[in-house]
C-alpha atoms as a PDB file:
ATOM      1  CA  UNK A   1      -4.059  36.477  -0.221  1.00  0.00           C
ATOM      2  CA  UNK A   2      -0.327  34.510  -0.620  1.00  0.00           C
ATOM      3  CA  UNK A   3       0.943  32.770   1.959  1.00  0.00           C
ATOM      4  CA  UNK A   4       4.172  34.137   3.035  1.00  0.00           C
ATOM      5  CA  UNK A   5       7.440  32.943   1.111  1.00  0.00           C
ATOM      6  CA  UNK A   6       8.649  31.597   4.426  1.00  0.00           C
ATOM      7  CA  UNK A   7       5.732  29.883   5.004  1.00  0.00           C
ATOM      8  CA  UNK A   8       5.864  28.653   1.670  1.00  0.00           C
ATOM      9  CA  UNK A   9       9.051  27.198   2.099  1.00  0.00           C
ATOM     10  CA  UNK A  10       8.472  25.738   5.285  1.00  0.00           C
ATOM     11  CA  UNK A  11       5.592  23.152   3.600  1.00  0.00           C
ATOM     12  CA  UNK A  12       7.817  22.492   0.399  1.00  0.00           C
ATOM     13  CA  UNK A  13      10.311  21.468   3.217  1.00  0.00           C
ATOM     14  CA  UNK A  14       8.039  19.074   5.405  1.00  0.00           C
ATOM     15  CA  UNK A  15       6.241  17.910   2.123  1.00  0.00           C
ATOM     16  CA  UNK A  16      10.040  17.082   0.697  1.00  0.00           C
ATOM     17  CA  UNK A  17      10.855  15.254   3.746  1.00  0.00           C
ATOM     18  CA  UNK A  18       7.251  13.498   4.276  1.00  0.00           C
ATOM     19  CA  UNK A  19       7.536  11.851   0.686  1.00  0.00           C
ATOM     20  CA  UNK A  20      11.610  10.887   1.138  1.00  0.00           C
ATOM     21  CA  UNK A  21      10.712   9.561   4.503  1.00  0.00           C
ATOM     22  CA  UNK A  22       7.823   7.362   3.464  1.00  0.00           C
ATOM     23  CA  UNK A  23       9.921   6.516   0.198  1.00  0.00           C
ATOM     24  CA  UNK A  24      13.025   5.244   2.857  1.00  0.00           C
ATOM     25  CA  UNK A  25      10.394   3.696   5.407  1.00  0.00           C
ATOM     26  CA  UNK A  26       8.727   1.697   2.330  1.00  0.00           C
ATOM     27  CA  UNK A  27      12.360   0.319   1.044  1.00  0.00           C
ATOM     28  CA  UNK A  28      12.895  -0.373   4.713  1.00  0.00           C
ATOM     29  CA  UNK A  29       9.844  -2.629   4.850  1.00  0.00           C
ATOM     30  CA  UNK A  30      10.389  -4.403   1.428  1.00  0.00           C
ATOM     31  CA  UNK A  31      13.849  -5.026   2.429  1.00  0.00           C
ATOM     32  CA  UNK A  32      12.704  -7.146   5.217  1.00  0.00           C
ATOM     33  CA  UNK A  33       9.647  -8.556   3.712  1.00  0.00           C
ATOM     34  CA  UNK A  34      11.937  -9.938   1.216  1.00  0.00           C
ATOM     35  CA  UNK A  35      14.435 -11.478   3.910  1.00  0.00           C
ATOM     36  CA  UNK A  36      11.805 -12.063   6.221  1.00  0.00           C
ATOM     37  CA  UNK A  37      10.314 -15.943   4.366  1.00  0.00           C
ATOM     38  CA  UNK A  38       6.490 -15.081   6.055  1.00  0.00           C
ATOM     39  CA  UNK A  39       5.382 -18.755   5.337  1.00  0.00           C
ATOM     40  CA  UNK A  40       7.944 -19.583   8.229  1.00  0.00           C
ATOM     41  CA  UNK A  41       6.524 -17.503  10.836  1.00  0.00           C
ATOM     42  CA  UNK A  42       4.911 -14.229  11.574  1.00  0.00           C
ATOM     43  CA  UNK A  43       6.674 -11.491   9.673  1.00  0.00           C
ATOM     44  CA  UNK A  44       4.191  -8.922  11.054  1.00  0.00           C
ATOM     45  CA  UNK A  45       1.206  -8.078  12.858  1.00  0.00           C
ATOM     46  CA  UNK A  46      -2.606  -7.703  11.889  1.00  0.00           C
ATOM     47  CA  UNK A  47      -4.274  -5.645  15.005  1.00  0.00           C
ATOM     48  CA  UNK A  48      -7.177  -6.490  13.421  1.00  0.00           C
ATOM     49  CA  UNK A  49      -6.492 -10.147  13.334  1.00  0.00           C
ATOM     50  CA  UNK A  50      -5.216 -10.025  16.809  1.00  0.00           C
ATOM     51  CA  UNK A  51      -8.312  -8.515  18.337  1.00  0.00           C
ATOM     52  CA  UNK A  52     -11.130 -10.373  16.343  1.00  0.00           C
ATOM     53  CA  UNK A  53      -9.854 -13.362  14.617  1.00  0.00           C
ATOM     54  CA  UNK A  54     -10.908 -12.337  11.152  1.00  0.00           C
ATOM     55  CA  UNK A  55      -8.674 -11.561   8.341  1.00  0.00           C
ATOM     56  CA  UNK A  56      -8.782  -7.656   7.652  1.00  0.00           C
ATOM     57  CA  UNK A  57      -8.648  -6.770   3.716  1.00  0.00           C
ATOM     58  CA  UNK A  58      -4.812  -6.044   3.939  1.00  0.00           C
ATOM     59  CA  UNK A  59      -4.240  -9.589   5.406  1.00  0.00           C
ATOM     60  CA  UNK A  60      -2.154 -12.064   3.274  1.00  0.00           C
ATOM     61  CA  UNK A  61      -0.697  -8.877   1.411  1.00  0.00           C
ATOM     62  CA  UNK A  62       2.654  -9.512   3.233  1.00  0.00           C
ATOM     63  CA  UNK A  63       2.579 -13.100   1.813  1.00  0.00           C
ATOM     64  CA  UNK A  64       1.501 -11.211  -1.442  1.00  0.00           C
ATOM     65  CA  UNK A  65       4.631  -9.000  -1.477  1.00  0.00           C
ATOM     66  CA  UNK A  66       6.826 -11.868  -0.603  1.00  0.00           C
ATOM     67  CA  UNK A  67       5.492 -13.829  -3.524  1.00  0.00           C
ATOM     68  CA  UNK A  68       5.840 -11.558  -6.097  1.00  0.00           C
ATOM     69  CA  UNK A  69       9.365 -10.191  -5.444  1.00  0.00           C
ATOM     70  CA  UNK A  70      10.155 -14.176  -5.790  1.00  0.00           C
ATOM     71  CA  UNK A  71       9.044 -14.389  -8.934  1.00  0.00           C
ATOM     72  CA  UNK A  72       5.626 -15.537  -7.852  1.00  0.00           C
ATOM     73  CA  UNK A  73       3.223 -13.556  -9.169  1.00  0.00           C
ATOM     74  CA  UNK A  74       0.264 -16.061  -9.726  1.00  0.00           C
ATOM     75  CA  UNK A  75       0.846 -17.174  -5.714  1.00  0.00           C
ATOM     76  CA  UNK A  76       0.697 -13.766  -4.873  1.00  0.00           C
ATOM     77  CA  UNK A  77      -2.878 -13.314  -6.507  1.00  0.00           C
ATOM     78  CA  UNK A  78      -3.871 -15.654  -4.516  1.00  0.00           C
ATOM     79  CA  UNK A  79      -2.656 -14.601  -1.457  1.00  0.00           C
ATOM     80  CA  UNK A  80      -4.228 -11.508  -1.511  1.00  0.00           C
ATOM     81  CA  UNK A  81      -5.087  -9.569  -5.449  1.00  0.00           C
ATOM     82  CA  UNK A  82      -5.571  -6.289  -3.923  1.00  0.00           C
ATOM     83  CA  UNK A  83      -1.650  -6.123  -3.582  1.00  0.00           C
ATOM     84  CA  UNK A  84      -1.666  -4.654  -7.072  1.00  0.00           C
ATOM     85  CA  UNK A  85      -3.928  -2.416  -6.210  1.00  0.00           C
ATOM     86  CA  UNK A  86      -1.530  -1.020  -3.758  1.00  0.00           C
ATOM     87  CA  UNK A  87       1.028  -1.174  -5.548  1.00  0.00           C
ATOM     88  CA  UNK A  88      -0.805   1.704  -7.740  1.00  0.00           C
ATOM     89  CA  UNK A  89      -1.649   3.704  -5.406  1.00  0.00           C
ATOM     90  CA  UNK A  90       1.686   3.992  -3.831  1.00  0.00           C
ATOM     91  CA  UNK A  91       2.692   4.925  -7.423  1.00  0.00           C
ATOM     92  CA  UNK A  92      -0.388   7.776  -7.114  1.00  0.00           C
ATOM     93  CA  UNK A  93       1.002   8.832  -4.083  1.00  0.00           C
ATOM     94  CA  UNK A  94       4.523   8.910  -5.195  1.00  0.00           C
ATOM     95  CA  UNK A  95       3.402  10.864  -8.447  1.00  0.00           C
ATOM     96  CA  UNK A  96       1.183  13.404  -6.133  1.00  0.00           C
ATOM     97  CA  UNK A  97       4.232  14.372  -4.099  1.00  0.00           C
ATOM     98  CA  UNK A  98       6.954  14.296  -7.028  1.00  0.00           C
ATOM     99  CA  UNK A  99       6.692  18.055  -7.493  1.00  0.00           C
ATOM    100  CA  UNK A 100       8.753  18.295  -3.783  1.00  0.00           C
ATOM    101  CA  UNK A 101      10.324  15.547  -3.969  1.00  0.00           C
ATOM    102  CA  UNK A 102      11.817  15.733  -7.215  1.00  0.00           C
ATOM    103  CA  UNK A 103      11.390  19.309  -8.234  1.00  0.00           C
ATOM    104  CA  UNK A 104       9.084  17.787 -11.306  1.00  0.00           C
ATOM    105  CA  UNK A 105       5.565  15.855 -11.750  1.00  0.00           C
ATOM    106  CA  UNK A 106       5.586  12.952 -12.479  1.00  0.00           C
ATOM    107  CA  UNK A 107       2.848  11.224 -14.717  1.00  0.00           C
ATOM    108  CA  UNK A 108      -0.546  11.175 -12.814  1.00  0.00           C
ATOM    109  CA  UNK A 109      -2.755   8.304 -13.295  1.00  0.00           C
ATOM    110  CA  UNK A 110      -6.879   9.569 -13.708  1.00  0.00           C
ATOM    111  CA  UNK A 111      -8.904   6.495 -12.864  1.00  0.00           C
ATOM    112  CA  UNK A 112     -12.359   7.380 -12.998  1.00  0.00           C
ATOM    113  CA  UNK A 113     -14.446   7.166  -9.835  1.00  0.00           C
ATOM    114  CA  UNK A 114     -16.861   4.300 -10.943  1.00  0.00           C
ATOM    115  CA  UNK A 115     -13.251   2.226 -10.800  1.00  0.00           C
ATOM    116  CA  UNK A 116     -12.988   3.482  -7.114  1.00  0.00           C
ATOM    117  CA  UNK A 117     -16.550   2.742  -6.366  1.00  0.00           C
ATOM    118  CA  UNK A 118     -15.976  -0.521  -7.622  1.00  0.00           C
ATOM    119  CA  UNK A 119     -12.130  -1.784  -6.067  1.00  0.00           C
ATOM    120  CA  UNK A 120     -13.921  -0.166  -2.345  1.00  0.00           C
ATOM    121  CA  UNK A 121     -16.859  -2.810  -3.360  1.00  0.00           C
ATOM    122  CA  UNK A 122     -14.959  -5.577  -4.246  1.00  0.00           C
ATOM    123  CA  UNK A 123     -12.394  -4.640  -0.958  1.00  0.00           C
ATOM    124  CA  UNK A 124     -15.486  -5.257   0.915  1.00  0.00           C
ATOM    125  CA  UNK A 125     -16.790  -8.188  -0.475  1.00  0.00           C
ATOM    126  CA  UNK A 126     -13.364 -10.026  -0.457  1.00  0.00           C
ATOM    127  CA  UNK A 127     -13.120  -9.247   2.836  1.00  0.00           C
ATOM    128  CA  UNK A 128     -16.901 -10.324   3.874  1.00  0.00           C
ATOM    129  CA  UNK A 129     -16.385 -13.616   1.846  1.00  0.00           C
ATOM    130  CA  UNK A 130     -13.136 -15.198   2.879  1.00  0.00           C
ATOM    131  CA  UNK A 131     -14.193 -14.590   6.565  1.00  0.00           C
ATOM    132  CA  UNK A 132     -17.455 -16.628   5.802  1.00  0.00           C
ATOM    133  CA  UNK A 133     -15.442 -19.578   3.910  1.00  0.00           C
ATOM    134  CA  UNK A 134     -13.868 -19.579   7.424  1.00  0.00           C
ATOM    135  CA  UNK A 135     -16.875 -20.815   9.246  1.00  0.00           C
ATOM    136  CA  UNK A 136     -18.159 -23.197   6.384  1.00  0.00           C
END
């Protein structure tokens, strides 16, 4: 059974304005990241970090960010590599939700799921590793 055209329209509607928003909310955010010098002071704030003292696997990706809209993009590696990774998924995302938010799809990108098996293991052993390096 259809769903009704109203309701159809209705979650076209939220789905349009859930990809613009996140599309405005991102270009917010880079906007100040790039402003915002993070080597000068805390541009923003790990819970994570806050509440156990370890680095989370997104920490350093602000410094990332920063890096590589300088024209930094070895730094950036080194700040944190899985940046890129983002970076791609964000472009996943933004392909998944072209169809409302630009009336057409956009390429999709099919990474095979050995690849995702593997970034979610390295993820975790980045993140197990520079924590230890801490305490050595």
């Amino acid at each position: 059974m259809a769903a009704p055209e109203g309701a159809d329209r209705r979650h076209r509607r939220r789905m349009f304005l859930m990809g613009w928003g996140g599309v405005v909310a991102l270009a917010l955010f880079t906007a100040y990241v790039y402003f915002s010098n993070p080597f000068e002071g805390r541009v923003t704030i790990c819970v994570f970090h806050a509440l156990t003292g370890l680095d989370c696997p997104g920490c350093g990706m602000t410094r990332a960010a920063w890096l590589l809209m300088h024209g930094h993009p070895i730094q950036s590696l080194k700040q944190n590599p899985f940046l890129f990774v983002v970076i791609v998924a964000a472009y996943m995302l933004l392909a998944e939700m072209s169809p409302y938010m630009l009336g057409r799809q956009l390429p999709q990108l099919e990474i095979p799921n050995w690849v995702l098996i593997t970034l979610i293991t390295l993820v975790m052993f980045f993140t197990v590793v520079r924590n230890v390096l801490k305490f050595i």
